[in-house]
N, C-alpha and C. Protein backbone atom coordinates (compact mmCIF):
# COMPACT_ATOMS: atom_id res chain seq x y z
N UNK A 1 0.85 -1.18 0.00
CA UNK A 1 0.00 0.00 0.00
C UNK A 1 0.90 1.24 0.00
N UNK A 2 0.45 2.19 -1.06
CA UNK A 2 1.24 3.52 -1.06
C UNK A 2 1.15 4.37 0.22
N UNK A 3 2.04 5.38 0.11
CA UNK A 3 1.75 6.56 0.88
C UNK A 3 0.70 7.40 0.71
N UNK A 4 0.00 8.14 1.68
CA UNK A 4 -1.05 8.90 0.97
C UNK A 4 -0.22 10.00 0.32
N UNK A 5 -1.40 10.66 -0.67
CA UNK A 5 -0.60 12.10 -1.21
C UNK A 5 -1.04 13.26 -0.12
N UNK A 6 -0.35 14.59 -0.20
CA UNK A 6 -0.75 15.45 0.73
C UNK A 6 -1.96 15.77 0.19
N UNK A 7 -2.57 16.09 -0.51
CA UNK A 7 -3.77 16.19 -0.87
C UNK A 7 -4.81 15.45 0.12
N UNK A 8 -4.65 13.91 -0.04
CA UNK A 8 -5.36 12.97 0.54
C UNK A 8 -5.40 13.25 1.97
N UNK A 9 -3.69 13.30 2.59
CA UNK A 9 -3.92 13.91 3.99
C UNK A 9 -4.89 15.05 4.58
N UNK A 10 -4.56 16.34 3.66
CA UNK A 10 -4.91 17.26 4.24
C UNK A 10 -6.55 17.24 4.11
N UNK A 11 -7.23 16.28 3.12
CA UNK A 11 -8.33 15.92 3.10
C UNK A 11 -9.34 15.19 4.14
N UNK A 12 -8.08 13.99 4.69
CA UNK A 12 -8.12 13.66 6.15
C UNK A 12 -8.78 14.31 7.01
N UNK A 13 -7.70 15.33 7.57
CA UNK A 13 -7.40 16.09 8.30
C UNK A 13 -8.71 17.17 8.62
N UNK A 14 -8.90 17.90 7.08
CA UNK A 14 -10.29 18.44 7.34
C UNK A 14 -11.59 17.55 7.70
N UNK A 15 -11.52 16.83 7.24
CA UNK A 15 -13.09 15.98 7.81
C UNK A 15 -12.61 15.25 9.47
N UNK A 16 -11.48 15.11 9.71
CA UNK A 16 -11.22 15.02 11.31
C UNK A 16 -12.38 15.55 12.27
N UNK A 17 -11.91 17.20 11.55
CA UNK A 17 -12.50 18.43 11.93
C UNK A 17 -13.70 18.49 11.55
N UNK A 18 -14.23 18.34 10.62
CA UNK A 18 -15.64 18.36 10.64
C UNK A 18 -16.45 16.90 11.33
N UNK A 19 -15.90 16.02 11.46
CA UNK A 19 -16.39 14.98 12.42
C UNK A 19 -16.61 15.52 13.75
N UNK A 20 -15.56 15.98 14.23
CA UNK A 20 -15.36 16.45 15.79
C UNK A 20 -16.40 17.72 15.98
N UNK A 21 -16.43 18.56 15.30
CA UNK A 21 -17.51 20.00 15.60
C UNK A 21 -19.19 19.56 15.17
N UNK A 22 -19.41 17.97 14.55
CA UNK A 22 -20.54 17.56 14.31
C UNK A 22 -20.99 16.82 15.68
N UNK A 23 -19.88 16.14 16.06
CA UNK A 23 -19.67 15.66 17.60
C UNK A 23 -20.34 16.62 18.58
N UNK A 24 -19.45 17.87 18.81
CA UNK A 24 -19.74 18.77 19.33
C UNK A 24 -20.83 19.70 19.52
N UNK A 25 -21.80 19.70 18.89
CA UNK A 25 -22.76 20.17 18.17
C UNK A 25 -24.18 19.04 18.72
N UNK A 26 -23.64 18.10 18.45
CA UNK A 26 -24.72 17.18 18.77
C UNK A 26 -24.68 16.98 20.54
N UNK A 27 -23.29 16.76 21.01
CA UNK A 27 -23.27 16.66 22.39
C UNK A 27 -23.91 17.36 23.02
N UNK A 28 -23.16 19.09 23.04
CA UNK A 28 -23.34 20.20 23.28
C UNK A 28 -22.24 20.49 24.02
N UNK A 29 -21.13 20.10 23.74
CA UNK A 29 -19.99 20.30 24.79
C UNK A 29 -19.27 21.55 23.79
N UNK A 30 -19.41 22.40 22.74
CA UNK A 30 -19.08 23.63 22.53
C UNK A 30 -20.25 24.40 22.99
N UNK A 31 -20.58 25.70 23.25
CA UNK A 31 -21.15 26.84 23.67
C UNK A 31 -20.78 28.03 22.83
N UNK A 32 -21.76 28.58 22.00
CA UNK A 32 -21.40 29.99 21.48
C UNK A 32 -22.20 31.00 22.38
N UNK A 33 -21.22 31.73 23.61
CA UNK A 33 -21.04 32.28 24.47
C UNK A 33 -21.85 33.98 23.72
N UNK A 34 -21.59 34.56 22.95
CA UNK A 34 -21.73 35.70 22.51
C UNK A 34 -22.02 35.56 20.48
N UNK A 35 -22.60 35.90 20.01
CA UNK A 35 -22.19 36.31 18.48
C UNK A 35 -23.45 37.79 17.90
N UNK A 36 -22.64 38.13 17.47
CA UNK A 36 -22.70 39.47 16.98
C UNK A 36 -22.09 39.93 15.50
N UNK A 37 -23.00 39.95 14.30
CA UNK A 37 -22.81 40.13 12.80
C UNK A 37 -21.78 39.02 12.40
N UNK A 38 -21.62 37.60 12.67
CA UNK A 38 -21.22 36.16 12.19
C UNK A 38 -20.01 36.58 13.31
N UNK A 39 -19.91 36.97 14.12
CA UNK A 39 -18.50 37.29 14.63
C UNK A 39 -19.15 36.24 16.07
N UNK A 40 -18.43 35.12 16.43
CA UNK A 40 -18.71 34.48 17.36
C UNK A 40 -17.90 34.11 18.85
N UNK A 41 -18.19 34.02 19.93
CA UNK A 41 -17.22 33.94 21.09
C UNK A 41 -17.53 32.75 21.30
N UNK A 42 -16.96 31.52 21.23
CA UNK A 42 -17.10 29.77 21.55
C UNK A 42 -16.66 29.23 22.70
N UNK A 43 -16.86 28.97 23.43
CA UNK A 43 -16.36 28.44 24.56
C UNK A 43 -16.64 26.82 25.02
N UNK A 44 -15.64 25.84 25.36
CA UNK A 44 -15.68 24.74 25.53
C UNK A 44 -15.62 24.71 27.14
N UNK A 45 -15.26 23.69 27.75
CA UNK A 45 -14.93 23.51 29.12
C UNK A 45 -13.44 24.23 29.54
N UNK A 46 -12.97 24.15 28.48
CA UNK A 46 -11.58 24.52 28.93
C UNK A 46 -11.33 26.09 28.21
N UNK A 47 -11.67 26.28 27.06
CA UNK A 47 -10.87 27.42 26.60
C UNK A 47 -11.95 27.81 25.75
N UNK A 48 -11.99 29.14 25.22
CA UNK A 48 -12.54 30.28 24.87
C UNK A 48 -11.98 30.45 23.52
N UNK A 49 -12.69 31.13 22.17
CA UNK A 49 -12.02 31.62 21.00
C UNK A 49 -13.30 32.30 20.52
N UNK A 50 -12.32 33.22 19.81
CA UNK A 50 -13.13 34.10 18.53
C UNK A 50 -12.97 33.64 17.46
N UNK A 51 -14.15 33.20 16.84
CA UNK A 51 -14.60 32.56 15.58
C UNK A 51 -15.45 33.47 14.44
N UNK A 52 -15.14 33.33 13.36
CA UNK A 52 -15.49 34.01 12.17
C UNK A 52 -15.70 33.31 11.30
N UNK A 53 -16.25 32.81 10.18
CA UNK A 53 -16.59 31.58 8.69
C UNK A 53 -14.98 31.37 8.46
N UNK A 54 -14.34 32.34 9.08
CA UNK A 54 -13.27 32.19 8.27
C UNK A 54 -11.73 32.05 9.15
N UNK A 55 -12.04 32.71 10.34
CA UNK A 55 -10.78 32.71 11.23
C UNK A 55 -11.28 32.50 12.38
N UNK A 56 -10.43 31.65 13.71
CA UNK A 56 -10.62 31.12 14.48
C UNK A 56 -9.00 31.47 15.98
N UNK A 57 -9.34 31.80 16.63
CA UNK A 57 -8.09 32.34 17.45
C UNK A 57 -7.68 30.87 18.12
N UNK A 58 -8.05 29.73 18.06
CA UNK A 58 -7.35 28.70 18.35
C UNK A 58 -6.17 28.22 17.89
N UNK A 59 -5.08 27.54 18.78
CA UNK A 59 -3.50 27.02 17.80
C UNK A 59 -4.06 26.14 16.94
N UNK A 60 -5.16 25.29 16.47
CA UNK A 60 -5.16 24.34 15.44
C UNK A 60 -5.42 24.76 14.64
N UNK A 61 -6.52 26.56 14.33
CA UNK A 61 -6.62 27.26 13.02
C UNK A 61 -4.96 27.64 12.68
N UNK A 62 -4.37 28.08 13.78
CA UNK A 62 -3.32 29.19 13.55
C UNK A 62 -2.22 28.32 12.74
N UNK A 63 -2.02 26.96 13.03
CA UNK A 63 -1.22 26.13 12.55
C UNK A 63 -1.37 25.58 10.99
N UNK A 64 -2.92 25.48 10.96
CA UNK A 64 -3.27 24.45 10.27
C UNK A 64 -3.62 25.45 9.13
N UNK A 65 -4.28 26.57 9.34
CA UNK A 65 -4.72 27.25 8.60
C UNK A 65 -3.96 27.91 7.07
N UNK A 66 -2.46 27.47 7.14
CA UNK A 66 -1.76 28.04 6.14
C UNK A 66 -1.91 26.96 4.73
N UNK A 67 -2.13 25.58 5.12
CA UNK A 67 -2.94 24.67 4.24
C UNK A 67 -4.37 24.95 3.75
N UNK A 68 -4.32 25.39 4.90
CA UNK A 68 -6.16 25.36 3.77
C UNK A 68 -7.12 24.35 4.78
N UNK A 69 -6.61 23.92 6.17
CA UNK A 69 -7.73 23.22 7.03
C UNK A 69 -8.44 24.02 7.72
N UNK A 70 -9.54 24.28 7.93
CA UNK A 70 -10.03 25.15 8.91
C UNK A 70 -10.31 24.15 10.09
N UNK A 71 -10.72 24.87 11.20
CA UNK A 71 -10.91 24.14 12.85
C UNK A 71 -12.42 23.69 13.42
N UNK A 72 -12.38 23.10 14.01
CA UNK A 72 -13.55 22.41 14.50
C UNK A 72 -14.13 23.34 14.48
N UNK A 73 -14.12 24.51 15.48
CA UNK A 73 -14.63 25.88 16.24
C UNK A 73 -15.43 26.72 14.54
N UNK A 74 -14.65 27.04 13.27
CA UNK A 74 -15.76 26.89 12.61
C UNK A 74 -16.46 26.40 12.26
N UNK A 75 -16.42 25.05 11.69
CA UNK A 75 -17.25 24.42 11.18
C UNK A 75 -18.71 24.34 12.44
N UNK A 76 -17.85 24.30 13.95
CA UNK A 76 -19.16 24.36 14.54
C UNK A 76 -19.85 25.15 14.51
N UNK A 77 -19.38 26.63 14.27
CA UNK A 77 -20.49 27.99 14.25
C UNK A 77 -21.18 27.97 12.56
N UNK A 78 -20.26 27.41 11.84
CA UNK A 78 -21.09 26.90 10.12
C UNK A 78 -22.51 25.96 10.87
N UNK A 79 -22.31 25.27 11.46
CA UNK A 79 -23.62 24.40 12.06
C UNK A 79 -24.60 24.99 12.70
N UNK A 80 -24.11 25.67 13.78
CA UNK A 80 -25.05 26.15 14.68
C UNK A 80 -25.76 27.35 13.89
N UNK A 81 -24.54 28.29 13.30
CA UNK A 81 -25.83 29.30 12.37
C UNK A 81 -27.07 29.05 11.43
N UNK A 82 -26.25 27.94 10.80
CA UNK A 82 -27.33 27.25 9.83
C UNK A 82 -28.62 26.53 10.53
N UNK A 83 -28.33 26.01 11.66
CA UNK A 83 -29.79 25.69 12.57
C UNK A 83 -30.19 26.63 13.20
N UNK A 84 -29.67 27.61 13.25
CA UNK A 84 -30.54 28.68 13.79
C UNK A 84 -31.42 29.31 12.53
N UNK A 85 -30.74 29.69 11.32
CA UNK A 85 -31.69 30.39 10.57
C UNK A 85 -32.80 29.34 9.91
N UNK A 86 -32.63 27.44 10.32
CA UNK A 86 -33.50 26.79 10.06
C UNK A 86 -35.11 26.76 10.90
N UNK A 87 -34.71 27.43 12.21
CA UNK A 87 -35.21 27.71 13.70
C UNK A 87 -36.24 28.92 13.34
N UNK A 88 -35.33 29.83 12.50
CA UNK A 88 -36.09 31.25 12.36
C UNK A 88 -37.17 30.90 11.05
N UNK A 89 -36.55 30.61 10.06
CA UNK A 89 -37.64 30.30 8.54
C UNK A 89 -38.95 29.94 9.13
């Protein structure tokens, strides 16, 4: 069996992340603490971040983000907004 290509990895890698914030979401073990015009404050048990569709103040955006993975912490506020404006319709 080959190596994967980075492609394949970093493909991985993002659905990691979207597994885990679908996790999260369903548990309820993230909390969006504050949001104001998509600008969101997330808070877990342990630690706190500012979340945006697009940027995330956590080390796994800050790291990961120069590939092209985004972090659990958005994809969870991609979820939770989208059930909210399913909530409002």
């Amino acid at each position: 069996m080959g190596k994967l290509l980075i492609g394949d990895k970093l493909a991985k890698a993002q659905a990691e992340r979207v597994k885990k914030a679908e996790l999260a979401f369903q548990q309820g073990t993230l909390f969006i603490d504050q949001l104001d015009d998509d600008i969101a404050v997330i808070r877990s048990d342990r630690n706190t971040y500012t979340v945006t569709d697009s940027f995330c103040s956590c080390p796994d955006f800050y790291y990961r983000s120069v590939d092209g993975i985004t972090c659990k912490h958005i994809h969870f506020l991609r979820l939770a907004l989208a059930e909210l404006k399913k909530e409002v319709a």
